[in-house]
PDB file of N, CA and C in Angstrom:
ATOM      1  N   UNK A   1     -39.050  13.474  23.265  1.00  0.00           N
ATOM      2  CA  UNK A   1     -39.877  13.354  22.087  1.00  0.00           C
ATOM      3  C   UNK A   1     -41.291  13.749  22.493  1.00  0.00           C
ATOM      4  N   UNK A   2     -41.675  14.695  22.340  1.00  0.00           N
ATOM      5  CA  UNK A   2     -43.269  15.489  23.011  1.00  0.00           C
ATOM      6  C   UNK A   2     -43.358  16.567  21.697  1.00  0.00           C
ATOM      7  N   UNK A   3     -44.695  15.513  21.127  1.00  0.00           N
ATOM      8  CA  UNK A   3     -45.422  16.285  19.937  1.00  0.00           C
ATOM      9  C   UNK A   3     -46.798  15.969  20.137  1.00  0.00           C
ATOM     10  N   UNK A   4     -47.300  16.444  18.699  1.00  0.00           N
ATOM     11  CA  UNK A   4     -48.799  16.229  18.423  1.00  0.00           C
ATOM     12  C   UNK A   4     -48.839  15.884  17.245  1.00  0.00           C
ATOM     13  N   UNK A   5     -49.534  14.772  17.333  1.00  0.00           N
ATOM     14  CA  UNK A   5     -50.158  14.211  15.729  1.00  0.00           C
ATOM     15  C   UNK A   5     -51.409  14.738  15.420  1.00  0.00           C
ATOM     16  N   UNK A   6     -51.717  15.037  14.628  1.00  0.00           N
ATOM     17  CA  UNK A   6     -53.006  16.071  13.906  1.00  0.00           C
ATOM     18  C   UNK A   6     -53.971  14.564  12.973  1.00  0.00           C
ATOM     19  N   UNK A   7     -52.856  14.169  12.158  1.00  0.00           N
ATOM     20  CA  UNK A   7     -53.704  12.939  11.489  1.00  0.00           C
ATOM     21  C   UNK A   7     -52.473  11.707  11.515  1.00  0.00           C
ATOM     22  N   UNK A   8     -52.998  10.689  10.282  1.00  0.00           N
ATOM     23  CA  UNK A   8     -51.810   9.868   9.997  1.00  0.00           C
ATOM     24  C   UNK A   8     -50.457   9.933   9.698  1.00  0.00           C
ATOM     25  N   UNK A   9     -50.348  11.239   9.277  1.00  0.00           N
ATOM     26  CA  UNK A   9     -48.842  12.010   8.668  1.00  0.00           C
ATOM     27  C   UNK A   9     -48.514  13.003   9.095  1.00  0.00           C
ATOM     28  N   UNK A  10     -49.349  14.125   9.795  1.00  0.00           N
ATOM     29  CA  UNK A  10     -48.995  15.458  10.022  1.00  0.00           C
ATOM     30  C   UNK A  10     -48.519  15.634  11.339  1.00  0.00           C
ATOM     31  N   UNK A  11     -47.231  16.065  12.099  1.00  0.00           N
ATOM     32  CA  UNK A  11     -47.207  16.155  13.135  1.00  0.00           C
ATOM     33  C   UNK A  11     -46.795  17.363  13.862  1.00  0.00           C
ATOM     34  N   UNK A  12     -47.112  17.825  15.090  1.00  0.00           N
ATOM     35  CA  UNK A  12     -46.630  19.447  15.399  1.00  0.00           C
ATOM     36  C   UNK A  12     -45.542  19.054  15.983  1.00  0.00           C
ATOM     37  N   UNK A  13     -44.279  19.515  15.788  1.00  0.00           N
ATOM     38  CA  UNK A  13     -43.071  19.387  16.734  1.00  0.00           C
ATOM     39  C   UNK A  13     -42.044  21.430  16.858  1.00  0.00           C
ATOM     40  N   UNK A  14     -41.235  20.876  17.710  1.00  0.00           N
ATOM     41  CA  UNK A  14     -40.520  21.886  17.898  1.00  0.00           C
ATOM     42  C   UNK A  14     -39.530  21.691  16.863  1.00  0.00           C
ATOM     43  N   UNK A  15     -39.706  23.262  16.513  1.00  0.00           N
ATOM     44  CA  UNK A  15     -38.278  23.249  15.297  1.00  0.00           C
ATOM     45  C   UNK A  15     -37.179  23.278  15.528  1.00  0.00           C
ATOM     46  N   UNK A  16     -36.647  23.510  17.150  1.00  0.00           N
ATOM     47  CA  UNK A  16     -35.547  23.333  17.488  1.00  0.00           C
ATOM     48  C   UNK A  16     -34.781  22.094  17.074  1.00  0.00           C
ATOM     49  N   UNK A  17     -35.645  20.453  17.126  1.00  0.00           N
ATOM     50  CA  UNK A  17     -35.308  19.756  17.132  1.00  0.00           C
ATOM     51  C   UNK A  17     -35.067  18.692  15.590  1.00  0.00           C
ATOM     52  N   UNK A  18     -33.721  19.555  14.793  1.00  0.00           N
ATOM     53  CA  UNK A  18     -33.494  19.150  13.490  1.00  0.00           C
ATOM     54  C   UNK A  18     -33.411  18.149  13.312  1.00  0.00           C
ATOM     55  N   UNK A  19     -32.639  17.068  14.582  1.00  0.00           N
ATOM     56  CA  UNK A  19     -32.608  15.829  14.090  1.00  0.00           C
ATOM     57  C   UNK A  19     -33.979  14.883  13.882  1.00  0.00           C
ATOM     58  N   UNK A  20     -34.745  14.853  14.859  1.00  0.00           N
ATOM     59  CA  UNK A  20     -35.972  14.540  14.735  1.00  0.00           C
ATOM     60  C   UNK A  20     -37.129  14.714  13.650  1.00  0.00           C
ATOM     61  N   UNK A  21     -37.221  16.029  13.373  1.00  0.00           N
ATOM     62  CA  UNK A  21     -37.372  16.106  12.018  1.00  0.00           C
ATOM     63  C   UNK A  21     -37.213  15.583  10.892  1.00  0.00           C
ATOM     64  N   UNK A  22     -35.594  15.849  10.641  1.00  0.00           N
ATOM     65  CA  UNK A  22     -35.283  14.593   9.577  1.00  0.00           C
ATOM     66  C   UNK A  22     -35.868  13.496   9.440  1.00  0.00           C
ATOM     67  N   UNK A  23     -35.952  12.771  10.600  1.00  0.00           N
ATOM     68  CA  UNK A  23     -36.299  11.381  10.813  1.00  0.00           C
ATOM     69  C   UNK A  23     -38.004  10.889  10.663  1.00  0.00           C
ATOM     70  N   UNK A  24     -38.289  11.920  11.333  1.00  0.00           N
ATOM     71  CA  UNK A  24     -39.789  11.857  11.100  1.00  0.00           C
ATOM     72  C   UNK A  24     -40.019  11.953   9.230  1.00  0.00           C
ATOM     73  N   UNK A  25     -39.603  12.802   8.613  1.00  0.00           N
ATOM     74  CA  UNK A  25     -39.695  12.936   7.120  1.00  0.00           C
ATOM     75  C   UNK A  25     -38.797  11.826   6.630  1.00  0.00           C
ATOM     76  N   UNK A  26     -37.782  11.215   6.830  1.00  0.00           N
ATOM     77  CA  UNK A  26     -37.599   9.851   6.284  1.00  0.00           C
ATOM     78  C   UNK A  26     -38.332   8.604   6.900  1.00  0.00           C
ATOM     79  N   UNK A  27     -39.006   8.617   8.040  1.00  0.00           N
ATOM     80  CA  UNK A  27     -40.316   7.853   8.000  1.00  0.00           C
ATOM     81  C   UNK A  27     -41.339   7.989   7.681  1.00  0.00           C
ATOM     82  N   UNK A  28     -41.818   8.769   6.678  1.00  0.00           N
ATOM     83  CA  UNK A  28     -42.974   9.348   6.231  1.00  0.00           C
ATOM     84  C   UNK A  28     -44.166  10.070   6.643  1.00  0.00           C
ATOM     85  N   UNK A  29     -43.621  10.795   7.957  1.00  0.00           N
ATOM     86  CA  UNK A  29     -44.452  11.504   7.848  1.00  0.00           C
ATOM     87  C   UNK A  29     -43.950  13.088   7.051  1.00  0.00           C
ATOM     88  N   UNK A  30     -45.309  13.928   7.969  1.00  0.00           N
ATOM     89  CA  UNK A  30     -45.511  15.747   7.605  1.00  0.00           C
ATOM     90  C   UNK A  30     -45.168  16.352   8.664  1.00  0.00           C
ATOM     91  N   UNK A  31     -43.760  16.633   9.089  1.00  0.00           N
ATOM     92  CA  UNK A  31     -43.655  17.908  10.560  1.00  0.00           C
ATOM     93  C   UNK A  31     -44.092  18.849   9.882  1.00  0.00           C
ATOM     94  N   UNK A  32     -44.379  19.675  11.208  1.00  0.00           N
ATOM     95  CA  UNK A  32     -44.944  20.880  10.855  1.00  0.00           C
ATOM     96  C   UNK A  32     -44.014  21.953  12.078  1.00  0.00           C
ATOM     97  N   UNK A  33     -42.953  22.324  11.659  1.00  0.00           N
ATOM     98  CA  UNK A  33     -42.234  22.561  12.850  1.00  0.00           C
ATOM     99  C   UNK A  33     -42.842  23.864  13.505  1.00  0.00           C
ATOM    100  N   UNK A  34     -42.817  24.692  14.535  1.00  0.00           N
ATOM    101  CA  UNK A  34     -42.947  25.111  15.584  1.00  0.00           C
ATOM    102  C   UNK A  34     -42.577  26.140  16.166  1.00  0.00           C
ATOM    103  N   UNK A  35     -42.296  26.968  16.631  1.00  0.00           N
ATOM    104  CA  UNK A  35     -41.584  27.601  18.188  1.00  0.00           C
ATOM    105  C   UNK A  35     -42.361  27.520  18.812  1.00  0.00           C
ATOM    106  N   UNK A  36     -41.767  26.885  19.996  1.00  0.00           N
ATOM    107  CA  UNK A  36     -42.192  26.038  20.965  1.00  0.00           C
ATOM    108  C   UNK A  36     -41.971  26.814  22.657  1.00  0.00           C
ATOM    109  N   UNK A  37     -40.826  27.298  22.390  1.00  0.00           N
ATOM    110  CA  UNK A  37     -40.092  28.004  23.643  1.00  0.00           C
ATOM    111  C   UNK A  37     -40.110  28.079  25.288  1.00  0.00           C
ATOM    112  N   UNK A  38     -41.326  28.673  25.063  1.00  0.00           N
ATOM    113  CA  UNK A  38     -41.817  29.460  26.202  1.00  0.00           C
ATOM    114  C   UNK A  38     -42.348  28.365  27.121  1.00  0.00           C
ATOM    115  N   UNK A  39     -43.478  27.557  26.729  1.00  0.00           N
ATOM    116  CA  UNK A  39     -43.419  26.724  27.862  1.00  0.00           C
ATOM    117  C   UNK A  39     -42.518  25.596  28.132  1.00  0.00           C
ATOM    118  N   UNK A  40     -41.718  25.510  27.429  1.00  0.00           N
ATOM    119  CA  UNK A  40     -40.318  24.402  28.112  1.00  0.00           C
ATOM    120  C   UNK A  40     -39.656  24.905  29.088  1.00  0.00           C
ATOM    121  N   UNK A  41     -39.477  26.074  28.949  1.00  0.00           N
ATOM    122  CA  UNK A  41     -39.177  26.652  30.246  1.00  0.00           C
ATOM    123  C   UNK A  41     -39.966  26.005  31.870  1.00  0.00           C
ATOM    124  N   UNK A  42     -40.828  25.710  31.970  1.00  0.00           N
ATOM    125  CA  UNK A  42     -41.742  25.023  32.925  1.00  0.00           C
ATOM    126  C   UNK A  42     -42.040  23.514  32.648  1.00  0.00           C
ATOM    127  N   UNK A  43     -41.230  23.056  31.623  1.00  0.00           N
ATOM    128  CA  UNK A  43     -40.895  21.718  30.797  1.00  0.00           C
ATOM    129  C   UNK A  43     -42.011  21.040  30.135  1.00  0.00           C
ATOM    130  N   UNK A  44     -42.008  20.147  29.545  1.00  0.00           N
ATOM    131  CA  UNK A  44     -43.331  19.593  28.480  1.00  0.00           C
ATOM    132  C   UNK A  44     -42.435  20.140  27.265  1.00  0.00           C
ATOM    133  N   UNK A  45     -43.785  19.817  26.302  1.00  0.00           N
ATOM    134  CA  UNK A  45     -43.295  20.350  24.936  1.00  0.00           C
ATOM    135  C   UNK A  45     -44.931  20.668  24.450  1.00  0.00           C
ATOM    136  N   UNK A  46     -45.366  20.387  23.045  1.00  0.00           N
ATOM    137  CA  UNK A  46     -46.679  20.601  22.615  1.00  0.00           C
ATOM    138  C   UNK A  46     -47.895  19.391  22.999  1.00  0.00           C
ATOM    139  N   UNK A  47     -47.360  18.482  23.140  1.00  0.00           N
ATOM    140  CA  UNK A  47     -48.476  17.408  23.716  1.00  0.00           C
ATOM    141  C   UNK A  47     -48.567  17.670  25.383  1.00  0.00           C
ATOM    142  N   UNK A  48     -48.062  18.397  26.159  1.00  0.00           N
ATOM    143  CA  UNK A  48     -48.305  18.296  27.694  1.00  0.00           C
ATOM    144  C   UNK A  48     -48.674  19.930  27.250  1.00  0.00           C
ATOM    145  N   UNK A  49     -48.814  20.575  26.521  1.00  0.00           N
ATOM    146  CA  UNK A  49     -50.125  21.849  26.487  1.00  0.00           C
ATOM    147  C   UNK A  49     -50.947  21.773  25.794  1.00  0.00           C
ATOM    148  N   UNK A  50     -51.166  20.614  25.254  1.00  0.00           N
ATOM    149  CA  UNK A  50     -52.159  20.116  24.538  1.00  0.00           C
ATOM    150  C   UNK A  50     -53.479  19.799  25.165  1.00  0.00           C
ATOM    151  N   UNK A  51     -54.767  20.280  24.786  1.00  0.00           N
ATOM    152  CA  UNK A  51     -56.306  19.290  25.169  1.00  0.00           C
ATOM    153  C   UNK A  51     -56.512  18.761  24.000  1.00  0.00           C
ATOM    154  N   UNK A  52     -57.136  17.363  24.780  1.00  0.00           N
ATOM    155  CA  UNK A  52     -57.890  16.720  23.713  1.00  0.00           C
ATOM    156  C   UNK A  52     -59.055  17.377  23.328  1.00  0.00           C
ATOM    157  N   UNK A  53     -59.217  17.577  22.244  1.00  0.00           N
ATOM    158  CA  UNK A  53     -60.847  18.083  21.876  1.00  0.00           C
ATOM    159  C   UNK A  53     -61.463  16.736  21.123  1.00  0.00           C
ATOM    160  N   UNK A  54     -61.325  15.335  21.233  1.00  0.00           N
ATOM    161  CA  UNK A  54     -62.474  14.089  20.965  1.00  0.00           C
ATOM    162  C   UNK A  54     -61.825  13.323  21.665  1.00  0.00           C
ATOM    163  N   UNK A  55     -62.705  12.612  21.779  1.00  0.00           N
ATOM    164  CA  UNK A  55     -62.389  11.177  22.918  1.00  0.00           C
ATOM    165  C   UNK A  55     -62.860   9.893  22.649  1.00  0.00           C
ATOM    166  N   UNK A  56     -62.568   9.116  22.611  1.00  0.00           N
ATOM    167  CA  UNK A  56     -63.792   7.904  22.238  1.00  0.00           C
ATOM    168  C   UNK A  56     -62.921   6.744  23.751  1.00  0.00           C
ATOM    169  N   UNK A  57     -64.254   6.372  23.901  1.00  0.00           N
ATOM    170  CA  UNK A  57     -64.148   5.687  25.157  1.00  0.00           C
ATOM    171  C   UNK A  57     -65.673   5.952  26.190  1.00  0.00           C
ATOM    172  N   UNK A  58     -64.801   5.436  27.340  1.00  0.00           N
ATOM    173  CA  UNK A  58     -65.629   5.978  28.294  1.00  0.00           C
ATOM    174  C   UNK A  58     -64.701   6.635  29.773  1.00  0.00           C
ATOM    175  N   UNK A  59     -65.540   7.817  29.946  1.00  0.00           N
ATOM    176  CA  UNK A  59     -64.749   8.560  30.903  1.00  0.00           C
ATOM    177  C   UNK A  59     -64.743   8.347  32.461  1.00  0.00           C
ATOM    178  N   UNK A  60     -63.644   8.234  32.996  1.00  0.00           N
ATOM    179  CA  UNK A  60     -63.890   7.546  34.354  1.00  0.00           C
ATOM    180  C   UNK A  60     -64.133   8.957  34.980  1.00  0.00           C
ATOM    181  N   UNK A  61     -64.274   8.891  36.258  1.00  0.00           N
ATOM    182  CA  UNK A  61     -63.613  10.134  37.490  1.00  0.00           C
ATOM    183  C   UNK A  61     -63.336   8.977  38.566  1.00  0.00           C
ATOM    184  N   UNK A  62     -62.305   9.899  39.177  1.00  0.00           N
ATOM    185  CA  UNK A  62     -61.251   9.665  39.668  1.00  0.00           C
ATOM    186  C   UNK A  62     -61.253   9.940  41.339  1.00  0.00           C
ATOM    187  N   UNK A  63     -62.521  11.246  41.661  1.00  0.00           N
ATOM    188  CA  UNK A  63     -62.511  11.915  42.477  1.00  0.00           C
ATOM    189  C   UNK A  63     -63.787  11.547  43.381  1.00  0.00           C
TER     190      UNK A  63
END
């Protein structure tokens, strides 16, 4: 299960994955399905090629 939520309802997923879909739209949300492909091949889905662009918090380092 590796997506992206955009807001409260809208979510990016792979369209491969019909069953999920369904399910997501009988829990109310908005898929927004996808081809996804290419980087599963090197595994992840759209949230592990995903950046965050906002943050709220505070940012550690690590290094």
């Amino acid at each position: 299960m590796n997506f992206v939520m955009l807001d409260e309802k809208r979510v990016i997923v792979n369209r491969e994955v019909e069953r999920f879909i369904r399910t997501l739209k009988d829990w109310g949300f908005k898929p927004i399905p996808c081809n996804f492909y290419d980087f599963e091949t090197i595994g992840g889905g759209f949230h592990c090629a995903s950046v965050d662009i906002r943050r709220r918090g505070e940012l550690k380092s690590y290094f």
